[in-house]
PDB file of N, CA and C in Angstrom:
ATOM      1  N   UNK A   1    -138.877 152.185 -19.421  1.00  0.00           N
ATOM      2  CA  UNK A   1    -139.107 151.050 -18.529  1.00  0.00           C
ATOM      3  C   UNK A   1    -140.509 151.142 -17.908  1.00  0.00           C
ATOM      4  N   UNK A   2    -140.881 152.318 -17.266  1.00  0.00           N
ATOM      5  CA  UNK A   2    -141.907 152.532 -17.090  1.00  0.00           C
ATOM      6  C   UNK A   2    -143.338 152.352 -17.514  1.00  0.00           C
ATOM      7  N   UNK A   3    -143.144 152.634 -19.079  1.00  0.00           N
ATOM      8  CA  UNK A   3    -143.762 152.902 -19.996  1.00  0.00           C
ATOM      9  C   UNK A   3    -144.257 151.248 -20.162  1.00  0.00           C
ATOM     10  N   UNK A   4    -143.421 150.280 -20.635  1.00  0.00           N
ATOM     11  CA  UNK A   4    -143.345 149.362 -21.230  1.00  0.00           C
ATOM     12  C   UNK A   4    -144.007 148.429 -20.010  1.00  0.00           C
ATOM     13  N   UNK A   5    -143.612 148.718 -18.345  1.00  0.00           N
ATOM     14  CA  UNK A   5    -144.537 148.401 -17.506  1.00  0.00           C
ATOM     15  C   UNK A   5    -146.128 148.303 -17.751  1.00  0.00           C
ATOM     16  N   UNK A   6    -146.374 149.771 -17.879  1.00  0.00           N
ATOM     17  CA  UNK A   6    -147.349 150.256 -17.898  1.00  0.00           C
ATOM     18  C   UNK A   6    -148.160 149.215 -18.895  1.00  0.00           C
ATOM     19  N   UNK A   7    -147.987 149.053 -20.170  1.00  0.00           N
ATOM     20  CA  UNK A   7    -148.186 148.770 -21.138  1.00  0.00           C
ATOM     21  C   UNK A   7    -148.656 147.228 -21.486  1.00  0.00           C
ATOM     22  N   UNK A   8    -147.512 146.694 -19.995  1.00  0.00           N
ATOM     23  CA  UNK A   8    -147.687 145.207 -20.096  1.00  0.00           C
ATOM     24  C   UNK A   8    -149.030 144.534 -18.945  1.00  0.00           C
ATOM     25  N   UNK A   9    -149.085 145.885 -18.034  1.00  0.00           N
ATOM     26  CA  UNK A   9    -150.294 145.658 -16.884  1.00  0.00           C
ATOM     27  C   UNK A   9    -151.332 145.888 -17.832  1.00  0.00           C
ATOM     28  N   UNK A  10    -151.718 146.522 -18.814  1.00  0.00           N
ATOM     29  CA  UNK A  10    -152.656 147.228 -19.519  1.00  0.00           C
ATOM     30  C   UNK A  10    -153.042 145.716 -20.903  1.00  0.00           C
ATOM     31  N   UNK A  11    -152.056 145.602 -21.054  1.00  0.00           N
ATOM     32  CA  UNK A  11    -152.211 143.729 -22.181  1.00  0.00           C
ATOM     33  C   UNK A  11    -152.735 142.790 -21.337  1.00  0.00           C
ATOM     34  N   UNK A  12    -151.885 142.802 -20.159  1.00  0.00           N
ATOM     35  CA  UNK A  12    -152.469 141.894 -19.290  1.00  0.00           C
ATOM     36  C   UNK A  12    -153.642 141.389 -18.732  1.00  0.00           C
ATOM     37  N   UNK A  13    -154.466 142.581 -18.399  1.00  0.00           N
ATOM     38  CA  UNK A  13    -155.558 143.117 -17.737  1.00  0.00           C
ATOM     39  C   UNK A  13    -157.006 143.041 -19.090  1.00  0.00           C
ATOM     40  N   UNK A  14    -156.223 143.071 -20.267  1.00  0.00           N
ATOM     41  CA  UNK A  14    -156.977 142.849 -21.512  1.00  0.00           C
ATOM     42  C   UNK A  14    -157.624 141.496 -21.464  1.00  0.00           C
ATOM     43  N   UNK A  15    -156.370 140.519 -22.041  1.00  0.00           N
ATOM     44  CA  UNK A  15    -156.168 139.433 -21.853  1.00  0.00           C
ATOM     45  C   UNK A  15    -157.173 138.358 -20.823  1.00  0.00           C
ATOM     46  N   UNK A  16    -157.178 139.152 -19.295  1.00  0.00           N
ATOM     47  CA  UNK A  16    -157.361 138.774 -18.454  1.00  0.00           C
ATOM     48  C   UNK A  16    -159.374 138.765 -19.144  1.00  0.00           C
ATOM     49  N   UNK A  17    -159.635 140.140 -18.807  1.00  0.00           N
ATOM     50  CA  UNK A  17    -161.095 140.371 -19.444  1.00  0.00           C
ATOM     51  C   UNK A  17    -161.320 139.161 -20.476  1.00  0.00           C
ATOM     52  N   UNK A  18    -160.786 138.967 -21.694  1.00  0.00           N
ATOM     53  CA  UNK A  18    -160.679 138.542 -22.373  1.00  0.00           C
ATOM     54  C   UNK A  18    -161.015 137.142 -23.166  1.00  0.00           C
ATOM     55  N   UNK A  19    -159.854 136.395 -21.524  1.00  0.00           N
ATOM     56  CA  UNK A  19    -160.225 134.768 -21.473  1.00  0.00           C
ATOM     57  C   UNK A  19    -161.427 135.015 -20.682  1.00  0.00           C
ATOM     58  N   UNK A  20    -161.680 135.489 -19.639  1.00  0.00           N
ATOM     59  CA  UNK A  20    -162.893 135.736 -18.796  1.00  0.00           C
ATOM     60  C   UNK A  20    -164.052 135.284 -19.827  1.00  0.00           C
ATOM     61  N   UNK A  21    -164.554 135.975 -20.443  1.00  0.00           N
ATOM     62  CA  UNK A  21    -165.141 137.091 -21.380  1.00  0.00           C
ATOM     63  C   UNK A  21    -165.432 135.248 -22.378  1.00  0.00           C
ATOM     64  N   UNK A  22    -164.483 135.027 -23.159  1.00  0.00           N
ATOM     65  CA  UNK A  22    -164.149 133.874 -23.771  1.00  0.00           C
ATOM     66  C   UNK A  22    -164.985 132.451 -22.981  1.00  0.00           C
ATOM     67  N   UNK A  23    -164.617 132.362 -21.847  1.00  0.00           N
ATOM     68  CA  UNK A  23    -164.958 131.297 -21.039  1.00  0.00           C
ATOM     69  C   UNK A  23    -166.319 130.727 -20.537  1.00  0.00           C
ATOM     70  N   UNK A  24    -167.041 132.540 -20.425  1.00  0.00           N
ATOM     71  CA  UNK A  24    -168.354 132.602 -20.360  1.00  0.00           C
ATOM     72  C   UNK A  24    -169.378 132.407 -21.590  1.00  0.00           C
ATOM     73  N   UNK A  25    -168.736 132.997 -22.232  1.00  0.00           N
ATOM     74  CA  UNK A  25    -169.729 132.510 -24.145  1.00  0.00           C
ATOM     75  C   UNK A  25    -169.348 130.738 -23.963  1.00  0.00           C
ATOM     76  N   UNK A  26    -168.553 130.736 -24.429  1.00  0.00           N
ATOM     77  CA  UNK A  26    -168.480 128.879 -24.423  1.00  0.00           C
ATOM     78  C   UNK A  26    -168.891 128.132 -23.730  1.00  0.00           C
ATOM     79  N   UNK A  27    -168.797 128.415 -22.342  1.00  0.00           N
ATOM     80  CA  UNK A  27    -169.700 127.675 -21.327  1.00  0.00           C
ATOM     81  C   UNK A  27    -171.422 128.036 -21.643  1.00  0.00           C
ATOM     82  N   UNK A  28    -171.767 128.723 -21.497  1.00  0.00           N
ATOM     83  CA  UNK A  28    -173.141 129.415 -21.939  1.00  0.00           C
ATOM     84  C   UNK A  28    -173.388 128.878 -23.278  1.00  0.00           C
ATOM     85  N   UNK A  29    -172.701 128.423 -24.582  1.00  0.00           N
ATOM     86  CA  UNK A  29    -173.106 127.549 -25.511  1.00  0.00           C
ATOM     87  C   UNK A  29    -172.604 126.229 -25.077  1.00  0.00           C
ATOM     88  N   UNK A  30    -171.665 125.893 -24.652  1.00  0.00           N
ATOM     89  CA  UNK A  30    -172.323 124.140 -23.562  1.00  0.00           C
ATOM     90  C   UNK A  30    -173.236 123.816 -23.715  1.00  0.00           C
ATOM     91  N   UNK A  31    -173.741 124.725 -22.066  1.00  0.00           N
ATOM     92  CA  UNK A  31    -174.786 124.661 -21.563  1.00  0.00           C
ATOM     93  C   UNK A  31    -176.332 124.751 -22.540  1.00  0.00           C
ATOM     94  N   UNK A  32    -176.180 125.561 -23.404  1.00  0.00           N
ATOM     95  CA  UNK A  32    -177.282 125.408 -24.467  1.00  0.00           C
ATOM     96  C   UNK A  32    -177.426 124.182 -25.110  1.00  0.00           C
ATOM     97  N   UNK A  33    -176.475 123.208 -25.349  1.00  0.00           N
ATOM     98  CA  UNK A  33    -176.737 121.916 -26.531  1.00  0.00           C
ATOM     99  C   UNK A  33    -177.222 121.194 -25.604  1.00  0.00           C
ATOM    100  N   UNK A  34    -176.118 121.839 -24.204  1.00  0.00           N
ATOM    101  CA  UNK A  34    -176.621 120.115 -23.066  1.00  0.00           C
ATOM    102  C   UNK A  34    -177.962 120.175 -22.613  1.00  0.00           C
ATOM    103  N   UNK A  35    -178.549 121.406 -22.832  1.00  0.00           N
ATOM    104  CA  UNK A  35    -179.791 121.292 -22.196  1.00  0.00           C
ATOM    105  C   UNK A  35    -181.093 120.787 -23.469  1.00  0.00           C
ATOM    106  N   UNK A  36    -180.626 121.504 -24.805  1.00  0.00           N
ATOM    107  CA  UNK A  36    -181.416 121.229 -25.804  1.00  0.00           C
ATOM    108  C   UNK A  36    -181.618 119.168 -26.038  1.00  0.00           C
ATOM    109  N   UNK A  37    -179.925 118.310 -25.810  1.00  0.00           N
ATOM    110  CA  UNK A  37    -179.993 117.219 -25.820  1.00  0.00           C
ATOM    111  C   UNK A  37    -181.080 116.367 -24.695  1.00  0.00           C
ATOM    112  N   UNK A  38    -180.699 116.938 -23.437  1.00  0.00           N
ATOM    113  CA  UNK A  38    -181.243 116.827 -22.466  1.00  0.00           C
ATOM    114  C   UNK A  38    -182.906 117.074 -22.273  1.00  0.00           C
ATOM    115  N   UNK A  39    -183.556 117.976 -23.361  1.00  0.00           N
ATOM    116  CA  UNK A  39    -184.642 118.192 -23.247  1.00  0.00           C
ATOM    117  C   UNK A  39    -185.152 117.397 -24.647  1.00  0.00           C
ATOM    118  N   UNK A  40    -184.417 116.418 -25.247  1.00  0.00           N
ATOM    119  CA  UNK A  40    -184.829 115.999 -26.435  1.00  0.00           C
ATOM    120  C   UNK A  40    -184.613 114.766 -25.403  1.00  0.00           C
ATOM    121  N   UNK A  41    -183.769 114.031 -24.539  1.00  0.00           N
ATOM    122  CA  UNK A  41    -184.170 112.777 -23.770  1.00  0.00           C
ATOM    123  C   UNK A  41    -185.226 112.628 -23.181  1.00  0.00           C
ATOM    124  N   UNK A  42    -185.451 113.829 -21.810  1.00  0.00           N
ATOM    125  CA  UNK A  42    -186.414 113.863 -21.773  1.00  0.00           C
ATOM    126  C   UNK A  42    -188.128 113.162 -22.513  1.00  0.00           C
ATOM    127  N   UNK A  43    -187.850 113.962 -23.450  1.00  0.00           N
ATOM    128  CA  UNK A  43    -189.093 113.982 -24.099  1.00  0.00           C
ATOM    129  C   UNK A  43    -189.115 112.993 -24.995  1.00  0.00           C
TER     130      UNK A  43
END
């Protein structure tokens, strides 16, 4: 029981990093097209 605790805070905590981790690349390539579009209106 313990164990399987242990195990599920430890997936969790992965996971957690994970989407984090996930959320920041994708936003950060967003942010790259919107600015590349944005600097092609611009100009």
């Amino acid at each position: 029981m313990n164990l399987l605790l242990q195990n599920n805070f430890y997936s969790s905590v992965f996971f957690k990093n994970f989407s984090n981790t996930f959320i920041l690349t994708e936003s950060a390539r967003v942010l790259k097209v919107f600015w590349k579009t944005a600097g092609i209106r611009i100009a």
